[in-house]
Protein backbone atom coordinates (compact mmCIF):
# COMPACT_ATOMS: atom_id res chain seq x y z
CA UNK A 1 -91.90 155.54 -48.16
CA UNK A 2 -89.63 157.86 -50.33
CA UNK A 3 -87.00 156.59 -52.13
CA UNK A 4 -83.95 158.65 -53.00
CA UNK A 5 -81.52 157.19 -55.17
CA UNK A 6 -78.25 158.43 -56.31
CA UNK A 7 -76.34 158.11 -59.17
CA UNK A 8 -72.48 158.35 -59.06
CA UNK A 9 -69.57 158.19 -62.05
CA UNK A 10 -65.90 158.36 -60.88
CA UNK A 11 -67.03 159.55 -57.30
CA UNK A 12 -69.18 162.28 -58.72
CA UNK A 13 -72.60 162.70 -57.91
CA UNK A 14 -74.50 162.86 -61.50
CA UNK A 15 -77.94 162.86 -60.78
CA UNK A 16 -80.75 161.60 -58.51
CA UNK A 17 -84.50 160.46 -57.81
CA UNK A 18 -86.79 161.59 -55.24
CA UNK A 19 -89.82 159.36 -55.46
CA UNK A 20 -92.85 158.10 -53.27
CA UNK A 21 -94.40 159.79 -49.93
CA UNK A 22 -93.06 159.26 -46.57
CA UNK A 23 -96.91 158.57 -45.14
CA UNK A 24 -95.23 160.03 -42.11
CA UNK A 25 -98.70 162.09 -41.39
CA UNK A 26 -101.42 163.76 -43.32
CA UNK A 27 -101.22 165.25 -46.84
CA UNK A 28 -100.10 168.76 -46.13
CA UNK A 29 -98.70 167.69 -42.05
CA UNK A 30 -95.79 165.60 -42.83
CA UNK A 31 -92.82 167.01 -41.89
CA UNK A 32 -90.76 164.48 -43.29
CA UNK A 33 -92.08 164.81 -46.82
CA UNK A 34 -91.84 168.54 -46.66
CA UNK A 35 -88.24 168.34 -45.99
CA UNK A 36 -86.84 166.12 -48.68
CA UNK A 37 -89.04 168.10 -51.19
CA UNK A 38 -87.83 171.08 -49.52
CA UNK A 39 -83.88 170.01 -49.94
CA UNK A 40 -84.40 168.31 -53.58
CA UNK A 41 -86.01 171.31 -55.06
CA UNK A 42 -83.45 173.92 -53.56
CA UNK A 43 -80.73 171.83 -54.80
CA UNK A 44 -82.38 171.54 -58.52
CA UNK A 45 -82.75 175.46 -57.99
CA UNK A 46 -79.07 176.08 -57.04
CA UNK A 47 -78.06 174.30 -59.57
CA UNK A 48 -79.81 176.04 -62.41
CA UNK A 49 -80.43 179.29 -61.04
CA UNK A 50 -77.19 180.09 -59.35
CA UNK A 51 -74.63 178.44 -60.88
CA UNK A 52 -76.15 178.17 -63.88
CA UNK A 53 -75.93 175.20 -65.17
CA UNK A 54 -78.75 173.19 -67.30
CA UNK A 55 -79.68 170.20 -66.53
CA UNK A 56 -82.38 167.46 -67.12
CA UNK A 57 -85.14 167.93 -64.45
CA UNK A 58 -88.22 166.12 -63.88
CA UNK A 59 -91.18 166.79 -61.34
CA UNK A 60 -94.32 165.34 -60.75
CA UNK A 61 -96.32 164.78 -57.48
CA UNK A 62 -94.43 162.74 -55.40
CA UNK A 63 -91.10 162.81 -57.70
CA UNK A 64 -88.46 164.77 -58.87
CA UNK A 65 -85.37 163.75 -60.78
CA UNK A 66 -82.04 166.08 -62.08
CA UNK A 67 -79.45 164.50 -64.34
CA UNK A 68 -76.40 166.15 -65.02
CA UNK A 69 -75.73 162.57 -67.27
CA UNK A 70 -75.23 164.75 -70.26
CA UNK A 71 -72.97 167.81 -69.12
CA UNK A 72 -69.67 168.12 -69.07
CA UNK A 73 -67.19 167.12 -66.43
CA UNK A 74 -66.30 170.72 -65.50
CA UNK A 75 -70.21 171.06 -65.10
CA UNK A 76 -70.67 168.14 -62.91
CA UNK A 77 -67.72 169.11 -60.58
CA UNK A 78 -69.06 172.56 -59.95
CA UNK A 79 -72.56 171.60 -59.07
CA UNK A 80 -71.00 168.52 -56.73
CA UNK A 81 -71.11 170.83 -53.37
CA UNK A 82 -74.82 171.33 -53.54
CA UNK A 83 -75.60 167.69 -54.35
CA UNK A 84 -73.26 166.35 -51.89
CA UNK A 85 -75.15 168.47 -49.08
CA UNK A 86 -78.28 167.14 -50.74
CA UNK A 87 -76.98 163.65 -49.70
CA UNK A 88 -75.64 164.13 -46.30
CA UNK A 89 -78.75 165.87 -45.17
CA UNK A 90 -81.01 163.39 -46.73
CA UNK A 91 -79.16 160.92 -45.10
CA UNK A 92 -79.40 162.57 -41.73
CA UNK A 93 -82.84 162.59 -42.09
CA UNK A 94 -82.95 158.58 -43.09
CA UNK A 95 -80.99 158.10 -39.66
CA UNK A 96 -84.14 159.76 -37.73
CA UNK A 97 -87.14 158.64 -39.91
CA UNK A 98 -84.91 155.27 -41.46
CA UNK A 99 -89.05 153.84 -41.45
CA UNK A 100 -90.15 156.87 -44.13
CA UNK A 101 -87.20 157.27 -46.34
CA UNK A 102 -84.37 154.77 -47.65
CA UNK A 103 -81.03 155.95 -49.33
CA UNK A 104 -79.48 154.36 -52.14
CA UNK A 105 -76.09 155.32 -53.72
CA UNK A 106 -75.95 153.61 -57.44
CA UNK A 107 -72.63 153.67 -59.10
CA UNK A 108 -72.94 153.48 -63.01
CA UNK A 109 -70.61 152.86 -65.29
């Protein structure tokens, strides 16, 4: 299963984890792993290579994490469209494959 977690200050999206395999099919036939790999690594990408903005990423087979933890609030507001279509589409996917990948929305303080 593939976990994505969320992390959220203030209703701001601040970072996230992508982590496990969805075991949906084969290594190299699962749809279902392709696309949240697909939509977490465009996101990390948009965020660094088109607006511009550094932030702490992490990948690894069968992870990837971006925290924007450390940037400033300006920063984290202009990067919050792409990670808040990161989340809605990851969540439509949980409503069609809810068995493969689970959702969670942390709010730190």
């Amino acid at each position: 299963m593939i976990r994505c977690d969320f992390f959220t200050k203030n209703n701001l999206i601040v970072g996230y984890i992508i982590d496990g395999h969805a075991g949906y099919a084969e290594h190299g036939e699962d749809i279902v792993c392709s696309a949240v790999s697909v939509l977490a690594q465009s996101i990390a990408n948009g965020i660094s290579e088109v607006i511009k903005i550094e932030s702490i990423i992490e990948v690894e087979d069968g992870f990837l994490s971006l925290s924007l933890r450390r940037n400033s609030i300006e920063e984290i507001k202009q990067c919050q469209v792409l990670l808040e279509t990161l989340m809605i589409n990851i969540r439509d996917l949980e409503k069609s494959y809810g068995d493969f990948i689970k959702v969670v929305v942390k709010e730190e303080v």
